[in-house]
C-alpha atoms as a PDB file:
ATOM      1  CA  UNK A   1      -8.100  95.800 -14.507  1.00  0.00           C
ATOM      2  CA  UNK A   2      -9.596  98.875 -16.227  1.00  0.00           C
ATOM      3  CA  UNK A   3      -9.521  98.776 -20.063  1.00  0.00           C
ATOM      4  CA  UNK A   4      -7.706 102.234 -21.289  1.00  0.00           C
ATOM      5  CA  UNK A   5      -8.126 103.874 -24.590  1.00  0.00           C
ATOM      6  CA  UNK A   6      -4.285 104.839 -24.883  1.00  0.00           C
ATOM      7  CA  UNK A   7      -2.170 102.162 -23.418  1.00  0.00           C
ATOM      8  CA  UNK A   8      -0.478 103.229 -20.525  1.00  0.00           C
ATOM      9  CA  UNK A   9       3.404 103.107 -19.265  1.00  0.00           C
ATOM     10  CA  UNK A  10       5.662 105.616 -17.704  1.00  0.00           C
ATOM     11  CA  UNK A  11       5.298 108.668 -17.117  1.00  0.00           C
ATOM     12  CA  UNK A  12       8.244 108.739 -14.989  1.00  0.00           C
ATOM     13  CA  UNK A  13      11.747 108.629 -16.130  1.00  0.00           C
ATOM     14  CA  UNK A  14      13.745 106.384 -13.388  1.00  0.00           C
ATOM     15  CA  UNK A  15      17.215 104.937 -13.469  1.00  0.00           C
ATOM     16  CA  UNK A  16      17.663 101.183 -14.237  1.00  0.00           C
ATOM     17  CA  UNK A  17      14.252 101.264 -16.457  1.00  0.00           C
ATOM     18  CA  UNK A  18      13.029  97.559 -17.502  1.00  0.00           C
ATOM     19  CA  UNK A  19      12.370  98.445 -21.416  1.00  0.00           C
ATOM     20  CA  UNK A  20      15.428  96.116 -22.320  1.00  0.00           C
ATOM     21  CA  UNK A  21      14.528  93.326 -19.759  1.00  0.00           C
ATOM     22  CA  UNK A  22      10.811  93.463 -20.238  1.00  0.00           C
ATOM     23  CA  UNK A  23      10.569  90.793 -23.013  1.00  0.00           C
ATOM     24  CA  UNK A  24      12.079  88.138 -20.312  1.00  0.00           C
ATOM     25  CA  UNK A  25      10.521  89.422 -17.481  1.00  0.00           C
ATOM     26  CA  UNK A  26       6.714  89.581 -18.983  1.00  0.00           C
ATOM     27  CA  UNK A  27       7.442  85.830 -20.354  1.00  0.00           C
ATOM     28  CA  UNK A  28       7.692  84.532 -16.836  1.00  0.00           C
ATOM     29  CA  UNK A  29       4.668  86.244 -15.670  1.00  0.00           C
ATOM     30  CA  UNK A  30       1.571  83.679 -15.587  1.00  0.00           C
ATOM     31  CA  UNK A  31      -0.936  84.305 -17.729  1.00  0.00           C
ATOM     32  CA  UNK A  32      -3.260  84.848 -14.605  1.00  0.00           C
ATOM     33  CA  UNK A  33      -2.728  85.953 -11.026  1.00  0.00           C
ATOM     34  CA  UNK A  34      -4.851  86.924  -7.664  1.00  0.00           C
ATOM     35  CA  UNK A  35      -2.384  89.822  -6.775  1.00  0.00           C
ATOM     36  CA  UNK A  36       0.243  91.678  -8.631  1.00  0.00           C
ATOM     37  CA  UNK A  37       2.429  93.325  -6.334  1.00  0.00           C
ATOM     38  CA  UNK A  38       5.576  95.123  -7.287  1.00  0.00           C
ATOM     39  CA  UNK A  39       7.355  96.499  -3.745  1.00  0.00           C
ATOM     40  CA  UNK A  40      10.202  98.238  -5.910  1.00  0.00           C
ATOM     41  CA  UNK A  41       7.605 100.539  -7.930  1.00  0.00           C
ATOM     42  CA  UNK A  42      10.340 103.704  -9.717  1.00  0.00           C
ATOM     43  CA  UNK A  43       8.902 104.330 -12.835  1.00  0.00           C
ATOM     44  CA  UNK A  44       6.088 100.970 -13.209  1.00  0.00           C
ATOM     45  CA  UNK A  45       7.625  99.623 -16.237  1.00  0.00           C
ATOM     46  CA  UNK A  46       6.161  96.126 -15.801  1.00  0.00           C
ATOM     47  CA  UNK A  47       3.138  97.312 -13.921  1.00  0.00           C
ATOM     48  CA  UNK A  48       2.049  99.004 -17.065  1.00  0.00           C
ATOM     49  CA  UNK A  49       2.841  96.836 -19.716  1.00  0.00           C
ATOM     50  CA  UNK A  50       0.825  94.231 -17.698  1.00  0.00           C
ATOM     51  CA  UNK A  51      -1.738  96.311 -17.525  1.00  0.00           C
ATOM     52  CA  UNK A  52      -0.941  97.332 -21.580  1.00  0.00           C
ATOM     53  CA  UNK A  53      -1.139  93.941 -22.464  1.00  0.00           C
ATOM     54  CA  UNK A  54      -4.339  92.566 -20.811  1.00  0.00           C
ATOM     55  CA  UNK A  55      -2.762  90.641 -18.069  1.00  0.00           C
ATOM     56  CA  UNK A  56      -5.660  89.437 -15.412  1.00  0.00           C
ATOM     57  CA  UNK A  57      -5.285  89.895 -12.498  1.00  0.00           C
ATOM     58  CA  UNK A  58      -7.995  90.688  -9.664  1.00  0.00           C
ATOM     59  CA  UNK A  59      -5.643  93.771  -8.070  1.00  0.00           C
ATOM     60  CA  UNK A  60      -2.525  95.270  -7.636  1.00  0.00           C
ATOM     61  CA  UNK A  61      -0.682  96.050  -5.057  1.00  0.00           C
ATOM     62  CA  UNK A  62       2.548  98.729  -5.505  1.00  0.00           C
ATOM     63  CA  UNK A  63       4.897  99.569  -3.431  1.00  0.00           C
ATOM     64  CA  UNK A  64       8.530 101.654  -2.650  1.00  0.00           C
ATOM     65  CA  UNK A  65      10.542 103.023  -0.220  1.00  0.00           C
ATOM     66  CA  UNK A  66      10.377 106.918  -1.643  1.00  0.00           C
ATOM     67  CA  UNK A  67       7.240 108.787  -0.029  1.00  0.00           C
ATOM     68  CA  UNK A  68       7.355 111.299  -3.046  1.00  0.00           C
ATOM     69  CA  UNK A  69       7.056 109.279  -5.358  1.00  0.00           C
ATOM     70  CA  UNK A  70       4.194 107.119  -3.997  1.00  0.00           C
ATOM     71  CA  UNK A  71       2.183 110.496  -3.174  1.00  0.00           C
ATOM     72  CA  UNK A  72       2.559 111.451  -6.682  1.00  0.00           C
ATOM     73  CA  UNK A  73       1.527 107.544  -8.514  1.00  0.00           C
ATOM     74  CA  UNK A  74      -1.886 108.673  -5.726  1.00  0.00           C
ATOM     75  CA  UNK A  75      -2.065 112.226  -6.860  1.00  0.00           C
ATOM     76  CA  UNK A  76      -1.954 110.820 -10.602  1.00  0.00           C
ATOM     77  CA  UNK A  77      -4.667 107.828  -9.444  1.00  0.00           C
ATOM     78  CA  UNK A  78      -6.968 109.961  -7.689  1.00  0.00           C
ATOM     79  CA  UNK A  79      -7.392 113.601  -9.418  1.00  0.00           C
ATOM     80  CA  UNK A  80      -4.939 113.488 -12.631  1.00  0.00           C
ATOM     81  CA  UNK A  81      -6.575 116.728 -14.023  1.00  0.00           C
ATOM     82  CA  UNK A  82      -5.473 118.992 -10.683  1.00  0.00           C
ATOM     83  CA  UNK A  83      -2.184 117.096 -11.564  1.00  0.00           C
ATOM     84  CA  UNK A  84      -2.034 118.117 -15.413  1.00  0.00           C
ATOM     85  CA  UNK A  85      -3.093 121.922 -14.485  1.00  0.00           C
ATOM     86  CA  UNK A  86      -0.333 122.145 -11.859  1.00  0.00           C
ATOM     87  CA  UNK A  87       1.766 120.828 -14.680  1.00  0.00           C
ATOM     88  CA  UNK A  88       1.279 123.163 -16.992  1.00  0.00           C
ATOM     89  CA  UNK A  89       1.867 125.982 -14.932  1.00  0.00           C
ATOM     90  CA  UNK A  90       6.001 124.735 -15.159  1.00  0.00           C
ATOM     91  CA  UNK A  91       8.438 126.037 -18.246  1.00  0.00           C
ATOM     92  CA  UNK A  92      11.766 124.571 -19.514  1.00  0.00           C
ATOM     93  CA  UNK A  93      13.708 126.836 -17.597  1.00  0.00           C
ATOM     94  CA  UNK A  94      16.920 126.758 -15.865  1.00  0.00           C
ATOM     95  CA  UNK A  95      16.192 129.518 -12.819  1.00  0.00           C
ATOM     96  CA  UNK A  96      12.864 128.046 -12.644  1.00  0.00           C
ATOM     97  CA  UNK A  97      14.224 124.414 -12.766  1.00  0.00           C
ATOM     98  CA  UNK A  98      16.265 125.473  -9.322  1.00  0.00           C
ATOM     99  CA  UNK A  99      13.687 127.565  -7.866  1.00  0.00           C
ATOM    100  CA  UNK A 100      11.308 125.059  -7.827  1.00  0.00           C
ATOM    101  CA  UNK A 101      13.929 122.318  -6.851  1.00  0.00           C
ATOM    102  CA  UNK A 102      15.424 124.256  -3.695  1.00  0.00           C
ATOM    103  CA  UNK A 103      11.927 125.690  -2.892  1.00  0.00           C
ATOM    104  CA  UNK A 104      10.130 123.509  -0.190  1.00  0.00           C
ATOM    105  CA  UNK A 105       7.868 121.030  -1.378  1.00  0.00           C
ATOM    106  CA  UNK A 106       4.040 122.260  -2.011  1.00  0.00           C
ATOM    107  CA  UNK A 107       1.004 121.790   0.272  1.00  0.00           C
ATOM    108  CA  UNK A 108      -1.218 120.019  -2.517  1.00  0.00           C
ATOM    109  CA  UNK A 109      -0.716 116.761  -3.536  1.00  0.00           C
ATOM    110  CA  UNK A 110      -1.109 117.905  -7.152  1.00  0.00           C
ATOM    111  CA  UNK A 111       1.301 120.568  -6.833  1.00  0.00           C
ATOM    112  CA  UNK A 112       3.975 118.318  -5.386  1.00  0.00           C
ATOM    113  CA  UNK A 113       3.370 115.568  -7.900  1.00  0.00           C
ATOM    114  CA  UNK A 114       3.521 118.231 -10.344  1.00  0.00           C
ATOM    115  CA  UNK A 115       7.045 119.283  -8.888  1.00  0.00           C
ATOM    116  CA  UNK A 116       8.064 115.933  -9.159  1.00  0.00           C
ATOM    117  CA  UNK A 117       7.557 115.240 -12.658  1.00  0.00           C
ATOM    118  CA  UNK A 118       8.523 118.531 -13.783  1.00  0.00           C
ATOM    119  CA  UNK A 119      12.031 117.770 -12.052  1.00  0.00           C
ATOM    120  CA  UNK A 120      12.128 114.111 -13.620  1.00  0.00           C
ATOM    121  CA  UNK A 121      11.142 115.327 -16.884  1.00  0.00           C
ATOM    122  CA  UNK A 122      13.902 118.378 -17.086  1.00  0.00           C
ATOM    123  CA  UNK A 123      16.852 117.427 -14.550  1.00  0.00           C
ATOM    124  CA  UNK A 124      20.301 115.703 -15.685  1.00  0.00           C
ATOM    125  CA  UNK A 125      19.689 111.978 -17.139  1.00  0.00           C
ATOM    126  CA  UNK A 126      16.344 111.554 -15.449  1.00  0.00           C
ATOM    127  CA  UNK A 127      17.973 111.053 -12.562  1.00  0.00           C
ATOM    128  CA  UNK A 128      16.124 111.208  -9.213  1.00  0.00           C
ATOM    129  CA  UNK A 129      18.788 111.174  -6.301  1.00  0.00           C
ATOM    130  CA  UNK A 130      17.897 112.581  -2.992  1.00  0.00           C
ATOM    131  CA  UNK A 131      20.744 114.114  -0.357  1.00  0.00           C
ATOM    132  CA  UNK A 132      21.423 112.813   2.971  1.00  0.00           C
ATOM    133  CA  UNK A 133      18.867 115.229   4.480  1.00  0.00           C
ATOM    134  CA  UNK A 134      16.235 113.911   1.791  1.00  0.00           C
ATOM    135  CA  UNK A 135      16.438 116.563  -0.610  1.00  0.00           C
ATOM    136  CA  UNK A 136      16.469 116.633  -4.115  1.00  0.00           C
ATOM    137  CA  UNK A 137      19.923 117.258  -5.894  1.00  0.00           C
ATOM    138  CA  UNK A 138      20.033 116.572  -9.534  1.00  0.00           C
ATOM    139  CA  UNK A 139      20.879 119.202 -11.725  1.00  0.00           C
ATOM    140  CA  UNK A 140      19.359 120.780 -14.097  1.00  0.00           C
ATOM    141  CA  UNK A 141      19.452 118.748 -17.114  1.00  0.00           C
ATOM    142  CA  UNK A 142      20.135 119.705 -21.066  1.00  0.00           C
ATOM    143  CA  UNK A 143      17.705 118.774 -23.265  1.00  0.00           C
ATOM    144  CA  UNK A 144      16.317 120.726 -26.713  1.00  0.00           C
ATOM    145  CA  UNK A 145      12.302 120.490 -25.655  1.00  0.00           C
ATOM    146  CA  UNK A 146      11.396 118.103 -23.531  1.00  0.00           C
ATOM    147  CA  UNK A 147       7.545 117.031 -22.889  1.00  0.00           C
ATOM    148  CA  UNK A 148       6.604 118.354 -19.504  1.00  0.00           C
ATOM    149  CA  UNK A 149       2.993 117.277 -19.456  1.00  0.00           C
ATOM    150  CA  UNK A 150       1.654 114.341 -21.357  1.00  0.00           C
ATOM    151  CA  UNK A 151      -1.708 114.845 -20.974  1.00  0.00           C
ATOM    152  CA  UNK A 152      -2.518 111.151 -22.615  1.00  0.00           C
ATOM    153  CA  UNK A 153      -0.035 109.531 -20.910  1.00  0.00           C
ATOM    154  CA  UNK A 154      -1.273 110.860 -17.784  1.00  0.00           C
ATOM    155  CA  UNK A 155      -4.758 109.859 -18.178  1.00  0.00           C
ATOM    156  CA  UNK A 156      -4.099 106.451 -19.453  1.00  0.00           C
ATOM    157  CA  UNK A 157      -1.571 105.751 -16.076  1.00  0.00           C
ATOM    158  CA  UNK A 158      -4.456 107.779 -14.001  1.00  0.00           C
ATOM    159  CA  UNK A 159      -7.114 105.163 -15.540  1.00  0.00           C
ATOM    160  CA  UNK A 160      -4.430 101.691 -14.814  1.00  0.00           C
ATOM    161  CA  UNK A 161      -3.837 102.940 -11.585  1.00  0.00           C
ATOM    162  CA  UNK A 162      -7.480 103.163 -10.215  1.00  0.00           C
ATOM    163  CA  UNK A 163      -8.009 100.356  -8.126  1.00  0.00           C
ATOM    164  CA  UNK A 164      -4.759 100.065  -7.488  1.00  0.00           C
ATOM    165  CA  UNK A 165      -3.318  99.990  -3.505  1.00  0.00           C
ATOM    166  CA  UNK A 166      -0.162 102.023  -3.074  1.00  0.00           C
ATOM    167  CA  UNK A 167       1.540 101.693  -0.218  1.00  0.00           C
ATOM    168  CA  UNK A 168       5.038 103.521   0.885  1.00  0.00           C
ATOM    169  CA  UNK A 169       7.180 101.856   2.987  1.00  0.00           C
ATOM    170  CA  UNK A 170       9.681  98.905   2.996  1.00  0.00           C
ATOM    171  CA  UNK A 171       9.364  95.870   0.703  1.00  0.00           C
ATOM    172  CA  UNK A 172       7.647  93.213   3.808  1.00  0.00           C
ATOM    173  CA  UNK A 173       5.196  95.990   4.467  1.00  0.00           C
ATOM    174  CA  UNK A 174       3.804  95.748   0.344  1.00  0.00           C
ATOM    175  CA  UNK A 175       3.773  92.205   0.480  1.00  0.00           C
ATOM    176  CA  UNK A 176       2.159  91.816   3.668  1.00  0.00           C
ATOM    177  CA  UNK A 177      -1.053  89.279   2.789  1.00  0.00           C
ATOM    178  CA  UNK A 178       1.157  87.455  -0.273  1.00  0.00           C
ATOM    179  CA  UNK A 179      -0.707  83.750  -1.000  1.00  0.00           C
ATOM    180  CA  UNK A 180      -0.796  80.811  -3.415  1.00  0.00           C
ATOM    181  CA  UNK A 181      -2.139  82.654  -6.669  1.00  0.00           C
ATOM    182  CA  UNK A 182      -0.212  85.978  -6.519  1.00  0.00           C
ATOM    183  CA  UNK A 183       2.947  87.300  -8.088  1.00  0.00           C
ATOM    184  CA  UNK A 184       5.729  89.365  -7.303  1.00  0.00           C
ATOM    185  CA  UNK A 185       8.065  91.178  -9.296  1.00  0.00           C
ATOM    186  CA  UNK A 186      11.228  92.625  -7.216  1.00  0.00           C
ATOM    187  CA  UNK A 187      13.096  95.080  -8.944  1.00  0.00           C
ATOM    188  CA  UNK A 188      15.450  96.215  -6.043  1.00  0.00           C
ATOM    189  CA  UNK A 189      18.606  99.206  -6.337  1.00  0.00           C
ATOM    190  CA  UNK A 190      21.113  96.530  -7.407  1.00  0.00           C
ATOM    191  CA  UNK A 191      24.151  95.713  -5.974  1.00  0.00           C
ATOM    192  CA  UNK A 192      26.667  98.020  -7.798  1.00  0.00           C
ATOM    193  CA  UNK A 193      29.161  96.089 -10.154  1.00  0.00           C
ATOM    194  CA  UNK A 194      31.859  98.275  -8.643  1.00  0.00           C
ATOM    195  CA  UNK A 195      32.825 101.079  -5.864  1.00  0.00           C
ATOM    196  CA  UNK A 196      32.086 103.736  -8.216  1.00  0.00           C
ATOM    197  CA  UNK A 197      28.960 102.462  -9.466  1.00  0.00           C
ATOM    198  CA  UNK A 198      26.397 102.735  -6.689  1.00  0.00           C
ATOM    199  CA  UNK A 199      23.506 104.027  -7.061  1.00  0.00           C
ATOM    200  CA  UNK A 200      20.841 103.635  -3.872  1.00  0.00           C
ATOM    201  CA  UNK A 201      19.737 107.165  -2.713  1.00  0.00           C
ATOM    202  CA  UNK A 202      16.412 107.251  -4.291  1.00  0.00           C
ATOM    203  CA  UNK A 203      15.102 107.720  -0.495  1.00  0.00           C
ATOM    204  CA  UNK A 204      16.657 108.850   2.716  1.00  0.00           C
ATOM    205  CA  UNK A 205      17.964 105.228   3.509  1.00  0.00           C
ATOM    206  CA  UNK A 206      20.154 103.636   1.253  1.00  0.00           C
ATOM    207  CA  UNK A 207      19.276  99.996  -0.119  1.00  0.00           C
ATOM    208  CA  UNK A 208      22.624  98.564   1.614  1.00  0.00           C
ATOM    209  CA  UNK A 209      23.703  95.193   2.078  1.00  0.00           C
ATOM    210  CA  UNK A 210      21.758  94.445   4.640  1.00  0.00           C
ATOM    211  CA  UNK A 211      18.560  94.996   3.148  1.00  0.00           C
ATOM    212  CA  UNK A 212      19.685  93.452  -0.014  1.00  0.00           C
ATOM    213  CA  UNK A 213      20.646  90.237   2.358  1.00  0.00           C
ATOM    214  CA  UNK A 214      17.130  90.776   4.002  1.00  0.00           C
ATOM    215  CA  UNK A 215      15.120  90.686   0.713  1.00  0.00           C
ATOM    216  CA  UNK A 216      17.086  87.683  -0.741  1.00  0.00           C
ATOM    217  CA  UNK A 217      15.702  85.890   2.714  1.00  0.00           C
ATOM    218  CA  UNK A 218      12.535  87.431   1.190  1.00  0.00           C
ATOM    219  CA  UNK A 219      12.513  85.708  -2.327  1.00  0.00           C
ATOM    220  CA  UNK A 220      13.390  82.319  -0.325  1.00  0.00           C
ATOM    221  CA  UNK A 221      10.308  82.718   1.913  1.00  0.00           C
ATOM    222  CA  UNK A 222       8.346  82.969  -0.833  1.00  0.00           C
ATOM    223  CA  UNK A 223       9.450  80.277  -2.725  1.00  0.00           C
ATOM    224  CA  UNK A 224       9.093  78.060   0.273  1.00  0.00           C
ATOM    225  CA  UNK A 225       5.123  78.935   0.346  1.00  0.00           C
ATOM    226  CA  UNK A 226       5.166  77.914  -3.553  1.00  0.00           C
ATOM    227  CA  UNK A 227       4.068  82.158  -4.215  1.00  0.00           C
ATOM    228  CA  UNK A 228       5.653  82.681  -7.744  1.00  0.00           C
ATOM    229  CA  UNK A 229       8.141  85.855  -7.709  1.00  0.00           C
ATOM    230  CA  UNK A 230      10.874  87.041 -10.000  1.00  0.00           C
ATOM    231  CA  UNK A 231      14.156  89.331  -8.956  1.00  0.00           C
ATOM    232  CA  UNK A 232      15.800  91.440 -11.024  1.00  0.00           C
ATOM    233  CA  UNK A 233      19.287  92.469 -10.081  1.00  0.00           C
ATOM    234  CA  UNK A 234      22.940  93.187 -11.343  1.00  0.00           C
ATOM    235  CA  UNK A 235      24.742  89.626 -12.442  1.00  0.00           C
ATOM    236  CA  UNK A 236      28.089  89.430 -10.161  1.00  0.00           C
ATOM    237  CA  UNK A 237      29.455  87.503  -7.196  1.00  0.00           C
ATOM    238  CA  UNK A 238      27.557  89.302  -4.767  1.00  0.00           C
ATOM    239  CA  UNK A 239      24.068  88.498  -6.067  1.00  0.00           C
ATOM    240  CA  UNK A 240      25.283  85.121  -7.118  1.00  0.00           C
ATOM    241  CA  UNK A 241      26.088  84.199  -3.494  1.00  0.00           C
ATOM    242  CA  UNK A 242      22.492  85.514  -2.175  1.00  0.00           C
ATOM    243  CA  UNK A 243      20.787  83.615  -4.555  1.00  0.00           C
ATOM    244  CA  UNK A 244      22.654  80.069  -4.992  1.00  0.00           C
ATOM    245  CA  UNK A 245      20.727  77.386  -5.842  1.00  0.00           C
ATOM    246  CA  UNK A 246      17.790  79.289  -7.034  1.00  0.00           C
ATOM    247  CA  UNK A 247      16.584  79.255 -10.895  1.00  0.00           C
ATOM    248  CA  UNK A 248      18.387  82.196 -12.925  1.00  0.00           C
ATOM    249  CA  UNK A 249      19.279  83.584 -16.030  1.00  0.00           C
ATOM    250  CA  UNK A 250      21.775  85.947 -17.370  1.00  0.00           C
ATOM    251  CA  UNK A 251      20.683  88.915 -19.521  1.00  0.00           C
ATOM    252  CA  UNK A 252      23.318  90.579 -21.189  1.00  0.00           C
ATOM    253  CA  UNK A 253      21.823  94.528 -20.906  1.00  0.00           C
ATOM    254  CA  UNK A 254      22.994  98.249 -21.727  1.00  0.00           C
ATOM    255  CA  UNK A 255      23.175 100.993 -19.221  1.00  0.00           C
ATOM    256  CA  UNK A 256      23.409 104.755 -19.801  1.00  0.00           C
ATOM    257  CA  UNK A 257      23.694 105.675 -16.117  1.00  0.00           C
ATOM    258  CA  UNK A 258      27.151 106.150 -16.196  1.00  0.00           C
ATOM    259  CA  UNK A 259      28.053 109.914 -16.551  1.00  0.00           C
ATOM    260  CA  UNK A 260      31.000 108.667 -18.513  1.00  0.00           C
ATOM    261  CA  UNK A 261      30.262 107.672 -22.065  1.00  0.00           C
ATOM    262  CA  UNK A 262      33.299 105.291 -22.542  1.00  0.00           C
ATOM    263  CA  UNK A 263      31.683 103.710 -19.773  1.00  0.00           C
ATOM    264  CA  UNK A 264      28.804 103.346 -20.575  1.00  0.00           C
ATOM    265  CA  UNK A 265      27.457  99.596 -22.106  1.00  0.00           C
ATOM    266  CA  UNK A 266      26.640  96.362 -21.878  1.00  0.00           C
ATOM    267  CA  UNK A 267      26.190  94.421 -18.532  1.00  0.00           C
ATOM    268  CA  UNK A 268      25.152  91.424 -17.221  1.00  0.00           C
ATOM    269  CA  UNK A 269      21.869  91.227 -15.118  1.00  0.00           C
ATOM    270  CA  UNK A 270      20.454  88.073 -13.596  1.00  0.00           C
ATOM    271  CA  UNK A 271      16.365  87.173 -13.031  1.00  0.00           C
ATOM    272  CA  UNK A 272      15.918  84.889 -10.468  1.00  0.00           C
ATOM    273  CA  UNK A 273      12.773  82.712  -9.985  1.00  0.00           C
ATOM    274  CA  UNK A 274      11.322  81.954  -6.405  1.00  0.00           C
ATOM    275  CA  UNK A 275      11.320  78.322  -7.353  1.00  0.00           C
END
């Protein structure tokens, strides 16, 4: 992997961020690896801190369901200056906030990865929630100056991300090619703890119980052809019943998510091994 003068992470905000979890999670990653691949990509959290740290690995492969937000991580890997200039050209505003959020999405890739990250960086909680129709909904969000464009932090995720294969589409279709050597971190929309709580339209199709179902049968499949992965998902009797008998650990966590504060706190996520 590239060695980068700043080291990189985020430059995304995205809901159910790893910073809390990352101390377990990196400590189960080997200390070498053929492939990375990471099917649930949001905001890279453990892509980059892998990449921060020095991990080795020969590539990586990254992966997710939402088409804008692979076409901006390959805007950002492929001409990061068009995507800082198109940046700039955005202001903290609220009538520009909504005029560029209800305005239909730009013909260059730098311009629409620009939109996307000016929306992240200035709509309510970070959030990025999508309609049934696929548009973006979240409003505008209340902040005293947020950073728009980060030129260094785009550079130094521009510079990680350069051999890097992105791919948009389901979780099989990332880790299509998976052998002995690789690993495979699966950070999927979790099963909500309660009615209220679900979260899963980060893309047209929500992450429902089927496909939850489907990529537990995933994280079997690989442990039967001895590929080390780990799964990250919401501790309760849902998850616990997909992944009986399989290695896991509780991690006691806080969320913010919540747009009630009294509700907001500490929960109870579980990382489950492959084998």
């Amino acid at each position: 992997m590239p060695s980068v003068s700043a080291l990189p992470s985020p430059f995304l905000k995205w809901a159910g961020g790893k910073r809390q979890l990352l101390p377990r999670i990196l400590q189960a990653v080997p200390a070498r690896m053929r492939t990375y691949y990471e099917p649930f990509l949001g905001g890279g959290a453990v892509f980059f801190a892998l990449v921060a740290q020095g991990r080795h690995f020969d590539r990586a492969v990254l992966g997710d369901a939402n088409e804008e937000l692979i076409r901006c991580y390959r805007a950002v890997q492929r001409d990061v200056g068009a995507v800082i200039t198109a940046l700039r050209r955005h202001e903290y505003d609220r009538d520009h906030y909504y005029r560029v959020r209800d305005h239909d999405r730009p013909r260059s890739d730098a311009a629409r990865a620009a939109r996307l990250i000016f929306l992240n960086r200035c709509g309510y909680n970070g959030l990025y929630r999508v309609n049934r129709s696929g548009k973006f909904n979240v409003p505008f969000g209340r902040y005293k100056n947020p950073v728009i464009c980060d030129v260094t932090k785009l550079e130094a995720a521009a510079l990680a991300l350069r051999r890097v294969k992105l791919v948009h589409g389901d979780f099989d279709e990332t880790l299509e090619g998976t052998r002995d050597g690789d690993f495979v971190y699966l950070d999927p929309p979790y099963v909500p703890l309660s009615p209220t709580s679900s979260f899963t339209a980060y893309a047209k199709t929500p992450f429902d119980d089927a496909a939850q179902t489907r990529l537990a049968a995933t994280l079997r499949d690989l442990g039967a052809r001895r590929i080390e992965a780990l799964l990250s998902n919401s501790d309760c009797l849902e998850t616990r019943r997909l992944y009986h008998a399989l290695p896991s650990q509780r991690v006691p966590v806080r969320r913010a998510i919540n747009s009630v504060a009294a509700n907001r706190g500490a929960v109870g996520e579980l990382l489950v091994r492959s084998f």
